[in-house]
N, C-alpha and C. Protein backbone atom coordinates (compact mmCIF):
# COMPACT_ATOMS: atom_id res chain seq x y z
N UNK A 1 120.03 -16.35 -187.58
CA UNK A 1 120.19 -16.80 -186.22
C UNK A 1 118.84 -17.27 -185.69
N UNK A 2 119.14 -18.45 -185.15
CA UNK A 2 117.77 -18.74 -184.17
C UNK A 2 117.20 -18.24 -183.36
N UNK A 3 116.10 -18.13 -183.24
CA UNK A 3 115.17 -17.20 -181.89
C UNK A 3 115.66 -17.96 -180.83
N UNK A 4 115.30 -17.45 -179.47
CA UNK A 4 116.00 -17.93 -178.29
C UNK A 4 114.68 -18.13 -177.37
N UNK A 5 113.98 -16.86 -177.72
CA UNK A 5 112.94 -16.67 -176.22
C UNK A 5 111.63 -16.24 -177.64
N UNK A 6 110.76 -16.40 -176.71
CA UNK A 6 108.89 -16.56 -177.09
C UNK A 6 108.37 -15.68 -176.20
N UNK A 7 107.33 -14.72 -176.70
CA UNK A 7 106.80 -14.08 -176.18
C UNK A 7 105.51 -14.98 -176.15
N UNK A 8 104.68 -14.91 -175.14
CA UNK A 8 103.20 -15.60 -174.87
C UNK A 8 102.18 -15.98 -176.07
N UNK A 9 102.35 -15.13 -176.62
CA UNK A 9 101.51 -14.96 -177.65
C UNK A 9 101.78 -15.73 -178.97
N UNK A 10 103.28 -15.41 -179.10
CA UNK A 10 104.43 -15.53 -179.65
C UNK A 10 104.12 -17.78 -179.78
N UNK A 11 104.33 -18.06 -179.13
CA UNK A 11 104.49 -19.44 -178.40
C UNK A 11 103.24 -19.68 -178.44
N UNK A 12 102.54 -19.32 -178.27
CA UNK A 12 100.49 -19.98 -177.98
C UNK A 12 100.37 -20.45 -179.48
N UNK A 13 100.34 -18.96 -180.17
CA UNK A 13 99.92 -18.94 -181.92
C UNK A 13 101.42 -19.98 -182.39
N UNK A 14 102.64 -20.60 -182.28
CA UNK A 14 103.05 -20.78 -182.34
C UNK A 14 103.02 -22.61 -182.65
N UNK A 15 102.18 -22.91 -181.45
CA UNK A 15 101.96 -24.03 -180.64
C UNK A 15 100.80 -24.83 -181.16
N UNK A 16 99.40 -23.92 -181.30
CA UNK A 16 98.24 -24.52 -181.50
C UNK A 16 97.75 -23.93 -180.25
N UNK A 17 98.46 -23.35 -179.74
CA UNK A 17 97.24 -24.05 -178.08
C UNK A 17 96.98 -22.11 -177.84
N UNK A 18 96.35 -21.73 -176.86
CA UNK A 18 95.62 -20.57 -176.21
C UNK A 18 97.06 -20.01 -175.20
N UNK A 19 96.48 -18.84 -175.13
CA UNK A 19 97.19 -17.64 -174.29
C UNK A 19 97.03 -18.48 -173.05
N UNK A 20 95.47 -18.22 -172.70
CA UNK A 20 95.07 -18.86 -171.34
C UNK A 20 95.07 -20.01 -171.13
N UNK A 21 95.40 -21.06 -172.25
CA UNK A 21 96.50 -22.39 -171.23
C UNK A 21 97.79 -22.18 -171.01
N UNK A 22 98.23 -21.13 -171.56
CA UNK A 22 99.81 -21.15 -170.82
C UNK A 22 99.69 -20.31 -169.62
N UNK A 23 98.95 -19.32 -169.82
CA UNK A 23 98.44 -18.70 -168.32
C UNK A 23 98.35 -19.98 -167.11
N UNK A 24 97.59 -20.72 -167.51
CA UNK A 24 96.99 -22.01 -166.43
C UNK A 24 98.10 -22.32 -166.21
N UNK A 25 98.98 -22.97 -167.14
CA UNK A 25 100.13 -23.60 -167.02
C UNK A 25 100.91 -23.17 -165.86
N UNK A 26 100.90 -21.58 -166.17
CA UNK A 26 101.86 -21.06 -165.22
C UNK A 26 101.62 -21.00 -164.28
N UNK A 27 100.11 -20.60 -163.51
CA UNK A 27 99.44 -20.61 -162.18
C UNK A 27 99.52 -21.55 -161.89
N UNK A 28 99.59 -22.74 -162.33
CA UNK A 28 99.52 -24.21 -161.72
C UNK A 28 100.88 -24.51 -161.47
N UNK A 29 101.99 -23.98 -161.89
CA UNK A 29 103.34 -24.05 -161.81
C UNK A 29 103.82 -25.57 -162.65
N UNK A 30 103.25 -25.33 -163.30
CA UNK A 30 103.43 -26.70 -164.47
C UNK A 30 104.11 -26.13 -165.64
N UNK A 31 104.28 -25.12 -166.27
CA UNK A 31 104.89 -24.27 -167.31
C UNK A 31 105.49 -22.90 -166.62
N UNK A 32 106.19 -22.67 -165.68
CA UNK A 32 106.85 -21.42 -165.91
C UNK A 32 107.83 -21.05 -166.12
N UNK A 33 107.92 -19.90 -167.10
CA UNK A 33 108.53 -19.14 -167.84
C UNK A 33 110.19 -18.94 -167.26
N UNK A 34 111.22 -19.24 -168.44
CA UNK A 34 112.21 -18.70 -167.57
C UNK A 34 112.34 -18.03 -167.88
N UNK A 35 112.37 -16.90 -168.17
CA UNK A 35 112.87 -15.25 -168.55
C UNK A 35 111.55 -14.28 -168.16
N UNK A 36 111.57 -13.00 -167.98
CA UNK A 36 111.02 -12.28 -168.45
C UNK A 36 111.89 -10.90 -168.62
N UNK A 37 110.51 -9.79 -169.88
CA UNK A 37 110.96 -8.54 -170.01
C UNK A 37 111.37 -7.70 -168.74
N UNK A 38 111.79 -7.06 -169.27
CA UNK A 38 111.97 -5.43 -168.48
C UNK A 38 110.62 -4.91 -167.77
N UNK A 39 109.17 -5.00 -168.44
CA UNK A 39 108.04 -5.03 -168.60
C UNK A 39 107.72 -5.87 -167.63
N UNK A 40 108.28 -6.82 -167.12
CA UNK A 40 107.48 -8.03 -166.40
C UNK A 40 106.80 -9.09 -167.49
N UNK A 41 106.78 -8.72 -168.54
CA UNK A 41 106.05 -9.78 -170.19
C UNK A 41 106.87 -11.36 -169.72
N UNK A 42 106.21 -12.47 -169.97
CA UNK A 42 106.76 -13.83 -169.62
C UNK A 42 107.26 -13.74 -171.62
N UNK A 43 108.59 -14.70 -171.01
CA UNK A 43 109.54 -14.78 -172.04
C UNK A 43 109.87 -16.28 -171.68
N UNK A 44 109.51 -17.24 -172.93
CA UNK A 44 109.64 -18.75 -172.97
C UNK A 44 111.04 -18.86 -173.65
N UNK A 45 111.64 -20.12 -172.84
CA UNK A 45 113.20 -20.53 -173.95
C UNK A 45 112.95 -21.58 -174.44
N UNK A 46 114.21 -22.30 -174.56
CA UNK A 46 114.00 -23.65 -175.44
C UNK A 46 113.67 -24.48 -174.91
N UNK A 47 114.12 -24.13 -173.44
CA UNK A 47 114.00 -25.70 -172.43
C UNK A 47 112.83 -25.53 -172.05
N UNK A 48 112.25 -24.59 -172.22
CA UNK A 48 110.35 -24.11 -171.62
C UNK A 48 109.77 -24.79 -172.70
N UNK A 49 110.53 -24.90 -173.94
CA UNK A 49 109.62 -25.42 -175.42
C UNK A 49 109.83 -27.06 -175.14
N UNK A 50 110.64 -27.54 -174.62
CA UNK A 50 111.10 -28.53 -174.35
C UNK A 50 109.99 -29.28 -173.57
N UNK A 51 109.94 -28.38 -172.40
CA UNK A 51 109.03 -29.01 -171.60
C UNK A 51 107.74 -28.84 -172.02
N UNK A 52 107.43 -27.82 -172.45
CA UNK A 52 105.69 -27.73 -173.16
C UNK A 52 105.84 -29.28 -174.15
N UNK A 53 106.58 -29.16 -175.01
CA UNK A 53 106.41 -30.68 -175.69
C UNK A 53 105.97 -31.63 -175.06
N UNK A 54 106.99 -31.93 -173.84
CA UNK A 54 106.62 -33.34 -172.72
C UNK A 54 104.92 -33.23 -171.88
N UNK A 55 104.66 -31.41 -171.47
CA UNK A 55 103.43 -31.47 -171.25
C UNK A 55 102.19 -32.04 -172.13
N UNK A 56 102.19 -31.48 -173.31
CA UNK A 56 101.12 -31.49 -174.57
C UNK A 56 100.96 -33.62 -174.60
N UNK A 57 102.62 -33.64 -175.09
CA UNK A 57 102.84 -35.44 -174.86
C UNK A 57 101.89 -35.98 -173.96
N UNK A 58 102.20 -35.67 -172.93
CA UNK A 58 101.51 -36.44 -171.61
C UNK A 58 100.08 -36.50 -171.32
N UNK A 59 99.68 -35.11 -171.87
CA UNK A 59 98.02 -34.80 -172.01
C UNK A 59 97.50 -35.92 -173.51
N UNK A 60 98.12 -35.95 -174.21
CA UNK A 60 97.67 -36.51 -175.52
C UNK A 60 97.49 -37.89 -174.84
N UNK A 61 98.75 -38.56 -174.36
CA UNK A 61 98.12 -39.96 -173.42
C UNK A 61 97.22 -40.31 -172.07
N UNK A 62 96.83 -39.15 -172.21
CA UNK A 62 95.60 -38.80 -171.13
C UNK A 62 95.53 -38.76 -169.74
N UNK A 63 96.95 -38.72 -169.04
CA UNK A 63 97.73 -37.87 -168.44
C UNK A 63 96.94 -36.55 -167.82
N UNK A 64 95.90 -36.39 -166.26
CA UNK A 64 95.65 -35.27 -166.00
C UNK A 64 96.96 -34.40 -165.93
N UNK A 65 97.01 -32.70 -165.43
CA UNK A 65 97.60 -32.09 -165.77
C UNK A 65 98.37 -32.25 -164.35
N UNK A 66 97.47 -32.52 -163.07
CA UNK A 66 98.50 -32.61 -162.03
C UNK A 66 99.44 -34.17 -162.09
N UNK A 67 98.96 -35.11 -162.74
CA UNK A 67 99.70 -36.59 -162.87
C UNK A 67 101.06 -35.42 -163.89
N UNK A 68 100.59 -35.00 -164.55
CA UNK A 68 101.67 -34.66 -165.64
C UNK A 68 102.65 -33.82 -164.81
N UNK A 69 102.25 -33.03 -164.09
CA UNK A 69 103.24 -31.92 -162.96
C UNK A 69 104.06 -32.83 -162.39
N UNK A 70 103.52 -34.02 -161.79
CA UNK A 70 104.10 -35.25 -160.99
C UNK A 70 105.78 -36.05 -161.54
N UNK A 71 104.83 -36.20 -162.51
CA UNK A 71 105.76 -37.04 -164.05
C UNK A 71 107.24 -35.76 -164.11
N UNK A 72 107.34 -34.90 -164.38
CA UNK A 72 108.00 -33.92 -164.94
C UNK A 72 109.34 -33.56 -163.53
N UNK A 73 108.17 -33.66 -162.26
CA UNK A 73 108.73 -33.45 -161.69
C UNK A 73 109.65 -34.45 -160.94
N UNK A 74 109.36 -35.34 -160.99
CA UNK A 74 109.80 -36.68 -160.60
C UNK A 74 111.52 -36.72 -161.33
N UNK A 75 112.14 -37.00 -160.46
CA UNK A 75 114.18 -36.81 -160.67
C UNK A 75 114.23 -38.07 -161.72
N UNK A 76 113.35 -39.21 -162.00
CA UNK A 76 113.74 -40.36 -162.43
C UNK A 76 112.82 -40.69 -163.95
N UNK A 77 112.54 -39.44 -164.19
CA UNK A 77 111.22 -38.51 -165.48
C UNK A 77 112.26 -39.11 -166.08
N UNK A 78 111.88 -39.83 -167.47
CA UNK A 78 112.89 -39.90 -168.72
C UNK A 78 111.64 -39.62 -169.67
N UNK A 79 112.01 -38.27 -170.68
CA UNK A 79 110.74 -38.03 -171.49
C UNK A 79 111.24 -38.64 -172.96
N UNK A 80 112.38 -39.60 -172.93
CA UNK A 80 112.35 -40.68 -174.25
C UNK A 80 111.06 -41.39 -174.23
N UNK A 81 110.54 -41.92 -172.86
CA UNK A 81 109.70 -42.86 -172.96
C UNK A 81 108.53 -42.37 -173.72
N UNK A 82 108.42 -40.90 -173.18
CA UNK A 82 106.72 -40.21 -173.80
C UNK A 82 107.01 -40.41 -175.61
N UNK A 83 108.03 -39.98 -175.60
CA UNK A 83 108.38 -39.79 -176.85
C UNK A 83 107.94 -41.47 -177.98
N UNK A 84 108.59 -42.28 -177.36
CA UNK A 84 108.48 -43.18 -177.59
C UNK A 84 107.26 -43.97 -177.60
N UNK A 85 106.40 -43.83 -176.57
CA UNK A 85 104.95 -44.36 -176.34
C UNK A 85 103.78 -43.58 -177.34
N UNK A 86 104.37 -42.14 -177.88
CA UNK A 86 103.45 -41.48 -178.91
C UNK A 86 103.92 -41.94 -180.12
N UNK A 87 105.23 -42.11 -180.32
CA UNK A 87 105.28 -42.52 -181.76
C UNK A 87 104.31 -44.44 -182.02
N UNK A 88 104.62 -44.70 -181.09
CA UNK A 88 104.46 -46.30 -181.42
C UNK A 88 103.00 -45.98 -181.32
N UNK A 89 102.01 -45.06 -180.73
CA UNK A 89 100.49 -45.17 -180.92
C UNK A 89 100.22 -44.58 -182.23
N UNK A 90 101.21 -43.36 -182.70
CA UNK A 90 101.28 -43.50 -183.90
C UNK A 90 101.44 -43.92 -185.16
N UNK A 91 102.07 -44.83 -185.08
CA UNK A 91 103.02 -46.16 -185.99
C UNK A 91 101.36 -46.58 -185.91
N UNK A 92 100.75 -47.17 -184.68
CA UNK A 92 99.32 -48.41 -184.94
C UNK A 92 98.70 -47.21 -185.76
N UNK A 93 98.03 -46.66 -185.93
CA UNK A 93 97.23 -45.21 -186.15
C UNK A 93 97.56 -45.15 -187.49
N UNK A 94 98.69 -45.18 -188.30
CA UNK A 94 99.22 -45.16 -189.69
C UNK A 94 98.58 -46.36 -190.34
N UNK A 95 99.32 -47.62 -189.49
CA UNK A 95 98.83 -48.87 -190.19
C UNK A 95 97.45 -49.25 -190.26
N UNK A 96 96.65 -49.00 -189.74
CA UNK A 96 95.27 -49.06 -189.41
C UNK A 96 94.68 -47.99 -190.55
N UNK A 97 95.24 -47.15 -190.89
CA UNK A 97 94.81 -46.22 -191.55
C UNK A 97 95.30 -46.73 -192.96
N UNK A 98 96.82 -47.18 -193.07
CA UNK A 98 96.53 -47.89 -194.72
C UNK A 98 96.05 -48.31 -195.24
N UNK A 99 96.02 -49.58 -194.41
CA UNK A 99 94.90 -50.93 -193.85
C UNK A 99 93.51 -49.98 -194.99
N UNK A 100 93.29 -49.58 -194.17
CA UNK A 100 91.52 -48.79 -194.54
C UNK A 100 91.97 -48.14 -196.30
N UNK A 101 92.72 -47.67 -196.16
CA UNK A 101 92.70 -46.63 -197.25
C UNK A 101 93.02 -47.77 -198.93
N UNK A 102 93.82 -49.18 -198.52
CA UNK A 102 93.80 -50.12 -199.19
C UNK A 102 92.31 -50.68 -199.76
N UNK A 103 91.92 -50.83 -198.87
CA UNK A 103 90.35 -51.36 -199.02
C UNK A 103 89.48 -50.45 -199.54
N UNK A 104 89.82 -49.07 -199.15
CA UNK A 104 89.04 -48.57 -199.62
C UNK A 104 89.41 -48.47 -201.42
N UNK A 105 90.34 -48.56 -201.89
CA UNK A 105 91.11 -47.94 -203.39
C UNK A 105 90.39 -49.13 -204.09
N UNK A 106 90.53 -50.98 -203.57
CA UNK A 106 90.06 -51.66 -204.21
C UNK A 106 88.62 -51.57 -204.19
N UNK A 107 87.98 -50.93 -203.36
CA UNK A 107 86.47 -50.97 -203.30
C UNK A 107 85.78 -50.03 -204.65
N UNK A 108 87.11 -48.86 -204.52
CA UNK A 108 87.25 -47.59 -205.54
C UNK A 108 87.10 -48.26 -206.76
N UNK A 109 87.97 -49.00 -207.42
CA UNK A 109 88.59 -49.95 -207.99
C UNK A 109 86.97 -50.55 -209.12
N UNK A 110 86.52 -51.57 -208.16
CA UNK A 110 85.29 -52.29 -208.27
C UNK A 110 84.34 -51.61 -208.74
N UNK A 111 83.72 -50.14 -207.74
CA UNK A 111 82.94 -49.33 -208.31
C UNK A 111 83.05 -48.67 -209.63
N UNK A 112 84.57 -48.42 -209.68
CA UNK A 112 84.51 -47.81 -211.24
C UNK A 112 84.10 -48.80 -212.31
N UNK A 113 84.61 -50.05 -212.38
CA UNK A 113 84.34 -51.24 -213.20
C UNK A 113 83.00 -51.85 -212.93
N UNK A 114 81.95 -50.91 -212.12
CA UNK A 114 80.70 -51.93 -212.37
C UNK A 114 80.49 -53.18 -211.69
N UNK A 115 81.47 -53.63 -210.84
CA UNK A 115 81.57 -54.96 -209.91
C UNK A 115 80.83 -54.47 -209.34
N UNK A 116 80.45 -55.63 -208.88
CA UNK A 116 79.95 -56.06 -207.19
C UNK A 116 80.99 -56.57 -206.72
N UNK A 117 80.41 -55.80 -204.99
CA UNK A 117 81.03 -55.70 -203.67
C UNK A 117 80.72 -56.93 -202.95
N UNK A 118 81.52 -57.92 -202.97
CA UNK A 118 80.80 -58.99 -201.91
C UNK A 118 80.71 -58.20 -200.24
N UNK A 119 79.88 -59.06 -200.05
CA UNK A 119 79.67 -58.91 -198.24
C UNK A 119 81.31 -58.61 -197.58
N UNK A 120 81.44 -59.67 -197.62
CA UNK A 120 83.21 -59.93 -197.43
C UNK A 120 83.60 -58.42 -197.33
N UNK A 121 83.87 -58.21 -198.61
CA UNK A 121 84.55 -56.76 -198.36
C UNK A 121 83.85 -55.74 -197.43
N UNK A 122 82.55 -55.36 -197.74
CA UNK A 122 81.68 -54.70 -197.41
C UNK A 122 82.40 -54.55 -195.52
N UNK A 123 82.11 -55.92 -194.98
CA UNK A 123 82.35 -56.01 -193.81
C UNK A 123 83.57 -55.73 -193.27
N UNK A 124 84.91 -56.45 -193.79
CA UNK A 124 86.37 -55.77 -193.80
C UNK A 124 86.35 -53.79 -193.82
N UNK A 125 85.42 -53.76 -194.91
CA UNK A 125 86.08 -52.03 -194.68
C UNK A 125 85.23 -51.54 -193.66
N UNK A 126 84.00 -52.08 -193.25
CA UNK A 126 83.15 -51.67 -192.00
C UNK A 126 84.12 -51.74 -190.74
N UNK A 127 84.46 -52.61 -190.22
CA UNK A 127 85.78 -53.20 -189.39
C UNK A 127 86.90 -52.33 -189.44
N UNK A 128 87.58 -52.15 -190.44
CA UNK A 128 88.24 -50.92 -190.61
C UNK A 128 88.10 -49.66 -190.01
N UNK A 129 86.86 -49.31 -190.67
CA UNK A 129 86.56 -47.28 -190.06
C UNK A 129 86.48 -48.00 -188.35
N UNK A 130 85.83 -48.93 -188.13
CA UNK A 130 85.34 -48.82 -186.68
C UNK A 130 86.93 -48.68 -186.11
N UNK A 131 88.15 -49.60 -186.65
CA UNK A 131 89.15 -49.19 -185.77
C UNK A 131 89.90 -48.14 -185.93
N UNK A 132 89.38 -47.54 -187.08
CA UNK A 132 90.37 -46.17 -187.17
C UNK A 132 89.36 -45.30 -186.41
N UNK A 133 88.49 -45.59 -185.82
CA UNK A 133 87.96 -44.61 -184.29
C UNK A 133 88.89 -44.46 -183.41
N UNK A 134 88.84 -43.14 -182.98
CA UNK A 134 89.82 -42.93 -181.67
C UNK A 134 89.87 -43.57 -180.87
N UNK A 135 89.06 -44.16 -180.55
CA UNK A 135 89.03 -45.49 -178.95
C UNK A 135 89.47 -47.05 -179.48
N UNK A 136 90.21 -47.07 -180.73
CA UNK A 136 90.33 -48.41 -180.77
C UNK A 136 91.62 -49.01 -180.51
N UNK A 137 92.04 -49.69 -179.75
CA UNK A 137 93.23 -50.45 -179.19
C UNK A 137 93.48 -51.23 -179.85
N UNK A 138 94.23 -51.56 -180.79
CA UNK A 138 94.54 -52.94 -181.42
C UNK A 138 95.49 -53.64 -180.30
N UNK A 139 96.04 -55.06 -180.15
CA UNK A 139 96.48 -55.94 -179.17
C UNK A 139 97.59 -55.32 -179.01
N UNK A 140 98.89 -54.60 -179.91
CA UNK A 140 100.03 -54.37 -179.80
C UNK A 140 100.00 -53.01 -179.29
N UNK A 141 98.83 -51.84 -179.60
CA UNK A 141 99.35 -50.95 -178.97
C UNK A 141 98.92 -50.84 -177.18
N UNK A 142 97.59 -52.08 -177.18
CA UNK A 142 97.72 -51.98 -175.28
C UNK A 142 98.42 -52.62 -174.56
N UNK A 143 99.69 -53.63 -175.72
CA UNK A 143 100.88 -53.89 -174.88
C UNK A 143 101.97 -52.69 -174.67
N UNK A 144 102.00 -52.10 -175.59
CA UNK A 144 102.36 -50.92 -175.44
C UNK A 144 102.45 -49.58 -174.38
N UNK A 145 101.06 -49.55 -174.46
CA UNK A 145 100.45 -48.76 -173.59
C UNK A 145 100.80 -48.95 -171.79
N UNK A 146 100.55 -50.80 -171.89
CA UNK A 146 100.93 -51.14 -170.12
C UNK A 146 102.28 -51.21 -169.89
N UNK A 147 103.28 -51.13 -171.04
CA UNK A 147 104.40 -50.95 -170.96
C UNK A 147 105.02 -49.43 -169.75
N UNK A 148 104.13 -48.38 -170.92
CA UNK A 148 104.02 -47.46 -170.20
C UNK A 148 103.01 -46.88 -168.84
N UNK A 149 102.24 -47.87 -168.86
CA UNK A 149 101.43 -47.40 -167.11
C UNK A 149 101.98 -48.28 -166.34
N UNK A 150 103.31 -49.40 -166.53
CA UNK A 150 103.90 -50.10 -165.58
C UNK A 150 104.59 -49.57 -164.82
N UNK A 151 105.27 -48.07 -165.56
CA UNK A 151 106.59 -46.84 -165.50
C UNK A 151 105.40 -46.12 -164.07
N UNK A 152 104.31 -45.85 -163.97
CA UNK A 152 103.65 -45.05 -162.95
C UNK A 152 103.89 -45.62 -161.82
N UNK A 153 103.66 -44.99 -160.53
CA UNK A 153 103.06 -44.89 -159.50
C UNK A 153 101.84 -45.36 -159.38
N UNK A 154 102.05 -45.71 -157.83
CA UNK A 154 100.19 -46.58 -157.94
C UNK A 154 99.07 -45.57 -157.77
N UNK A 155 99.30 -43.90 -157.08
CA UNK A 155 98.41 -43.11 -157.52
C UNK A 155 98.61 -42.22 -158.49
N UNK A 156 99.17 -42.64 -159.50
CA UNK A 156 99.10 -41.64 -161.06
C UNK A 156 98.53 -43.06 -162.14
N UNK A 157 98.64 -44.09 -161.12
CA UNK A 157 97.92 -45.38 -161.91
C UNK A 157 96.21 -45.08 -161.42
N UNK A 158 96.08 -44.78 -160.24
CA UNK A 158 94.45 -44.78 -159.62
C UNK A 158 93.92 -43.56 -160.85
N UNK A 159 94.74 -42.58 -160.52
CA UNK A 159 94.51 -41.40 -161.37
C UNK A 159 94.01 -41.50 -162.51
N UNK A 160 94.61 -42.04 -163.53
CA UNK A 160 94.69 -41.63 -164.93
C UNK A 160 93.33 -43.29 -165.28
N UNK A 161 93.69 -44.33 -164.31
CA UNK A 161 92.15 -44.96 -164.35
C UNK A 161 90.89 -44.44 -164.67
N UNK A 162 90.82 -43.61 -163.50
CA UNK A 162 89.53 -42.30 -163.49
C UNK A 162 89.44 -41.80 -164.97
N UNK A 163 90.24 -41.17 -165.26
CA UNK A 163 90.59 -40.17 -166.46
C UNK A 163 90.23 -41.21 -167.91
N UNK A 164 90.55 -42.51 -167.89
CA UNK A 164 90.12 -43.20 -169.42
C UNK A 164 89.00 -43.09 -169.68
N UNK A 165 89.23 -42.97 -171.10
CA UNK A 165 87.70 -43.28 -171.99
C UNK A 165 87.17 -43.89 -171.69
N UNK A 166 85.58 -43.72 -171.52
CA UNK A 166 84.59 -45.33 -170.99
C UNK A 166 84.93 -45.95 -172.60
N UNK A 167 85.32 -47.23 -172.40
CA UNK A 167 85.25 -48.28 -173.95
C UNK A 167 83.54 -49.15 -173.58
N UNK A 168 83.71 -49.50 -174.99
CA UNK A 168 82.25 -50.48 -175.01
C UNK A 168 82.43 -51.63 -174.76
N UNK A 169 81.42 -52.16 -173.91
CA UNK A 169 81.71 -53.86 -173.77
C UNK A 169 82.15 -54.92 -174.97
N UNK A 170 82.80 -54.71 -175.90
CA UNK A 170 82.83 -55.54 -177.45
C UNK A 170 84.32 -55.07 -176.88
N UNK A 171 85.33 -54.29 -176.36
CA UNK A 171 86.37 -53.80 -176.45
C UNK A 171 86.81 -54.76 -174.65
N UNK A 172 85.83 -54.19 -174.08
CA UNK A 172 86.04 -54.99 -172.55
C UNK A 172 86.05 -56.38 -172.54
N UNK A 173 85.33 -57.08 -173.15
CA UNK A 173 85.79 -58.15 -173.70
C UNK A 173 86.49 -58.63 -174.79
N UNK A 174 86.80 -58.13 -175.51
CA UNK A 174 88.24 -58.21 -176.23
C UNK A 174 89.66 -57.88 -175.46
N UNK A 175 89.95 -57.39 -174.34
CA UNK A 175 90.47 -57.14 -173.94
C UNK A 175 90.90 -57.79 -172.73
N UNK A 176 89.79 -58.98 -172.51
CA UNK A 176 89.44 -59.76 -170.93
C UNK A 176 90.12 -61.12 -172.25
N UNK A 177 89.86 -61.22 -173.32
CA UNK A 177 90.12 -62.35 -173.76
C UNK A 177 91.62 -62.70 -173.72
N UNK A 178 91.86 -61.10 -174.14
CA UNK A 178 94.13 -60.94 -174.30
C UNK A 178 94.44 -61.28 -173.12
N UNK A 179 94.02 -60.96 -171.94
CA UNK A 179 94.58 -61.09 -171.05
C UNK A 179 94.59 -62.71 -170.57
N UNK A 180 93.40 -63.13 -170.65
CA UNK A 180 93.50 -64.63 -170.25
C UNK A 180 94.44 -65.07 -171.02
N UNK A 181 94.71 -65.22 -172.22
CA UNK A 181 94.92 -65.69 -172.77
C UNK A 181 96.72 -65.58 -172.82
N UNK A 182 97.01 -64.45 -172.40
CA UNK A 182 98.17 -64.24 -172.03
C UNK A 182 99.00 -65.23 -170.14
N UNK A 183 97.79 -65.12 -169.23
CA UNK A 183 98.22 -65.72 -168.46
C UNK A 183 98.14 -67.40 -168.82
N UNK A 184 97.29 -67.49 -169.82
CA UNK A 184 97.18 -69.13 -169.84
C UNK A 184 99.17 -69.60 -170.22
N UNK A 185 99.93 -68.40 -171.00
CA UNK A 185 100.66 -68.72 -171.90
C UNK A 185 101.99 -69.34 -170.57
């Protein structure tokens, strides 16, 4: 039979995450518990696991924790979308990563046989690691992305502004280019 309810501890070690973020969680009234013991002990269910998912989701897209309280709480919340906006940053994140791991096997490849590496390559797999950095946007996933900050409010849009990664000007202008280039269309 399936477990039903999580003890704190139970659910933290469970999760990845700390005692004392579900503590927070709960003081902030962003995670609380529906059950508890006899004891007063907080006792998590499925729909508490449910929602910790959509929380963790929302933080991963960088989502402060009160925008995320907002989101959840909001009657018109559909958490397909989160669902959906992590897999597809995941999907870029895979391919970007084959991408690399291709280049890298033929580079593998070359070295065992004593070749030389033209520049060419050299530079392709340089290009590579740089976008398998966490801050790198390829064109499809920041259509993506505005897909989903179109779904906000204009202050969980001011918000989560604040909250982005500073990017480097090579990205700010790569990014000034999509856009022109999109209104030219």
């Amino acid at each position: 039979m399936s477990k039903t309810t999580w003890k704190i501890g139970e659910l933290a070690s469970q999760c990845g995450i700390t005692v004392r973020t579900l503590h927070h969680y709960h003081q902030i009234g962003l995670l609380v518990p529906s059950e508890y013991t006899e004891a007063g002990h907080r006792l998590y269910t499925k729909s508490d696991l449910s929602k910790l998912q959509q929380i963790l989701s929302l933080k991963q897209l960088g989502l402060s924790l009160e925008d995320i309280h907002d989101f959840i709480e909001d009657p018109s919340y559909n958490p397909m979308l989160v669902v959906q906006a992590q897999l597809e940053i995941i999907n870029e994140q895979i391919k970007l990563k084959e991408k690399l791991r291709h280049e890298l096997e033929q580079i593998q490849a070359l070295l065992s046989l004593n070749n030389d590496i033209s520049a060419d390559q050299l530079l392709k797999i340089l290009e590579l690691i740089r976008m398998n950095e966490n801050n790198y946007l390829t064109p499809e996933l920041v259509e993506k992305l505005k897909a989903f900050h179109d779904n906000l409010t204009a202050d969980q849009k001011s918000r989560l502004k604040m909250q982005l990664p500073l990017v480097n000007e090579a990205q700010i202008q790569a990014l000034k280019k999509m856009i022109l280039k999109r209104q030219d269309m």
